[in-house]
Protein backbone atom coordinates (compact mmCIF):
# COMPACT_ATOMS: atom_id res chain seq x y z
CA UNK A 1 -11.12 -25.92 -2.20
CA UNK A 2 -9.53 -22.44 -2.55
CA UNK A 3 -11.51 -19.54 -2.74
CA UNK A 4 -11.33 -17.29 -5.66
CA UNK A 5 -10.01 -14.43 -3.48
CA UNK A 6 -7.24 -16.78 -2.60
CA UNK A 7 -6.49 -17.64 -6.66
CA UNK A 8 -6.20 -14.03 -7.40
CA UNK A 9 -3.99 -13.57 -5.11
CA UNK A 10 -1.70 -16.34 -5.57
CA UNK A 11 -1.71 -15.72 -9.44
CA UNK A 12 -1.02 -12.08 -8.88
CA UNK A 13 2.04 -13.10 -6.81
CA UNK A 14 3.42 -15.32 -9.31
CA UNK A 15 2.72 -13.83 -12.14
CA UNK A 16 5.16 -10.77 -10.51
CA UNK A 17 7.86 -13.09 -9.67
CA UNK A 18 7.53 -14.68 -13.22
CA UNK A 19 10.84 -12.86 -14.57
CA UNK A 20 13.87 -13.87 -14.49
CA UNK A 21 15.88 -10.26 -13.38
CA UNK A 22 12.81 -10.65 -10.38
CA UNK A 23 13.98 -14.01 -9.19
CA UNK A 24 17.38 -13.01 -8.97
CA UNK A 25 16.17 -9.92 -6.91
CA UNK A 26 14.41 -11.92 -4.62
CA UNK A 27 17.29 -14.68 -4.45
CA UNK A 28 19.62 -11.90 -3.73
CA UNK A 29 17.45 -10.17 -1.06
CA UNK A 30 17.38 -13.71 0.84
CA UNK A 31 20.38 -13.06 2.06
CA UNK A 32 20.72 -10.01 3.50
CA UNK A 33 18.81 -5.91 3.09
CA UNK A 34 20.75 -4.39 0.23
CA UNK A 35 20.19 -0.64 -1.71
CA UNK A 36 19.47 0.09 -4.69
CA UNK A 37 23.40 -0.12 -6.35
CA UNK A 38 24.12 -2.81 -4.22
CA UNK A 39 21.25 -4.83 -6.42
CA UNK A 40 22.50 -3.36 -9.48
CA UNK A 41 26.15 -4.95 -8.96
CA UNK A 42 24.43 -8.13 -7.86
CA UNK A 43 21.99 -8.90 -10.39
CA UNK A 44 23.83 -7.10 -13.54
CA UNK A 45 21.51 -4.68 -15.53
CA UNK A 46 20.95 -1.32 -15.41
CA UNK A 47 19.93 1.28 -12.47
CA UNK A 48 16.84 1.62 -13.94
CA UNK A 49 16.13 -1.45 -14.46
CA UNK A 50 16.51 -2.56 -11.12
CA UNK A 51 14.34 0.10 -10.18
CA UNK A 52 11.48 -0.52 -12.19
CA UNK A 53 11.34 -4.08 -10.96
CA UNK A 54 11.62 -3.35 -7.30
CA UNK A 55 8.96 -0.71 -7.26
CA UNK A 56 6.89 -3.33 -9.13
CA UNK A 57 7.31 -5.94 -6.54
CA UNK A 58 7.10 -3.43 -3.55
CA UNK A 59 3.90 -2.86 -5.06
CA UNK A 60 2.70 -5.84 -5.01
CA UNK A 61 3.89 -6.53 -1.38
CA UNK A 62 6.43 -9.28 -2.53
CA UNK A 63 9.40 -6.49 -1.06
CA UNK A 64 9.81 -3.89 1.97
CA UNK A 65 11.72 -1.01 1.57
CA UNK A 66 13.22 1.45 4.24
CA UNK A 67 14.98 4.88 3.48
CA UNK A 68 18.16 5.45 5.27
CA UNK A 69 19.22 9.02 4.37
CA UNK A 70 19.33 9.13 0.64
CA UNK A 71 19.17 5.53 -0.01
CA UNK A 72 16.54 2.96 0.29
CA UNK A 73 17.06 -0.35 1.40
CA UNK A 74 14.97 -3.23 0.24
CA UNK A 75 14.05 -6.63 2.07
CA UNK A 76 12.08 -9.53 1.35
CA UNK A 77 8.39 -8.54 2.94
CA UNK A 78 7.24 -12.44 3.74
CA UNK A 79 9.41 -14.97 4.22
CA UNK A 80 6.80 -17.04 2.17
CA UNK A 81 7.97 -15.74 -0.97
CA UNK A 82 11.68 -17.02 -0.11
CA UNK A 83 10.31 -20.93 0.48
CA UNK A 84 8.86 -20.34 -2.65
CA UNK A 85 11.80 -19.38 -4.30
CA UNK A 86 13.57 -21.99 -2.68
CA UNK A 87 11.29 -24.29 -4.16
CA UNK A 88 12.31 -23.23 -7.51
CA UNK A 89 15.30 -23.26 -7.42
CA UNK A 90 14.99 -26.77 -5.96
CA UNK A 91 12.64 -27.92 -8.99
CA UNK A 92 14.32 -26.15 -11.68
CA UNK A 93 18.26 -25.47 -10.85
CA UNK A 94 19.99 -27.87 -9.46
CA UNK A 95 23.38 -27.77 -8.11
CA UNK A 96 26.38 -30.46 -9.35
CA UNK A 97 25.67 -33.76 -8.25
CA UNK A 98 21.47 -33.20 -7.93
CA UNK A 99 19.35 -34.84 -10.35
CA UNK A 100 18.55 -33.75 -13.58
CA UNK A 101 16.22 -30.63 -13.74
CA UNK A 102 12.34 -30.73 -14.59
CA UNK A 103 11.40 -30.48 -18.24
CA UNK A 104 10.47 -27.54 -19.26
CA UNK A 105 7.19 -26.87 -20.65
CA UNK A 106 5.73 -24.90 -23.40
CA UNK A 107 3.18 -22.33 -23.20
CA UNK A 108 1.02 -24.45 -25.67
CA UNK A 109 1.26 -27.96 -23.52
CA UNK A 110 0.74 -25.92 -19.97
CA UNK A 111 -2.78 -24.62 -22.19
CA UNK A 112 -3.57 -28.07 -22.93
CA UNK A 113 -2.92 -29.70 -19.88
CA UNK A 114 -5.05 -26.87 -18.06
């Protein structure tokens, strides 16, 4: 059984990876260390943006980040979090020539299932 501790944890995670600007960050950052514009350019929104959702997820432990003269440089901090992204995108977007992707689910029928 999982501890409590361990649920917390685990929701806290997901819950800040449950965005889909985040994803992309952290798909992105799989590949290689990029900076701040070098995000921006990838993912497509604003500076700010950007910025606001990597501090979020540096916070939470889900990125590193180094400084480098005036720039910082952001990483994925557990290697974890990229299986589970993998995972996703396995489940939900599949490539040409995969199988269809899961149904989605409502709020209201993930609430009733629970």
């Amino acid at each position: 059984m999982i501890s409590e501790e361990n649920l917390t944890r685990a929701s806290r995670c997901m819950k800040a990876l449950a965005h889909p600007i985040r994803l992309r960050i952290v798909d992105v950052l799989g590949e290689q260390e990029f900076n701040v514009q070098q995000l921006v350019e990838a993912v497509g929104t604003s500076q700010s943006n950007v910025s606001q959702h990597l501090t979020m997820m540096r916070d939470k432990g889900i990125l590193s980040s180094r400084r480098e003269g005036n720039q910082v440089f952001y990483s994925v901090g557990d290697c974890k979090i990229l299986k589970l992204v993998s995972l996703m995108k396995e489940t939900f977007c599949p490539t040409p020539g995969d199988v269809a992707p899961a149904p989605e689910v409502s709020d209201e029928a993930a609430l009733s299932q629970a």
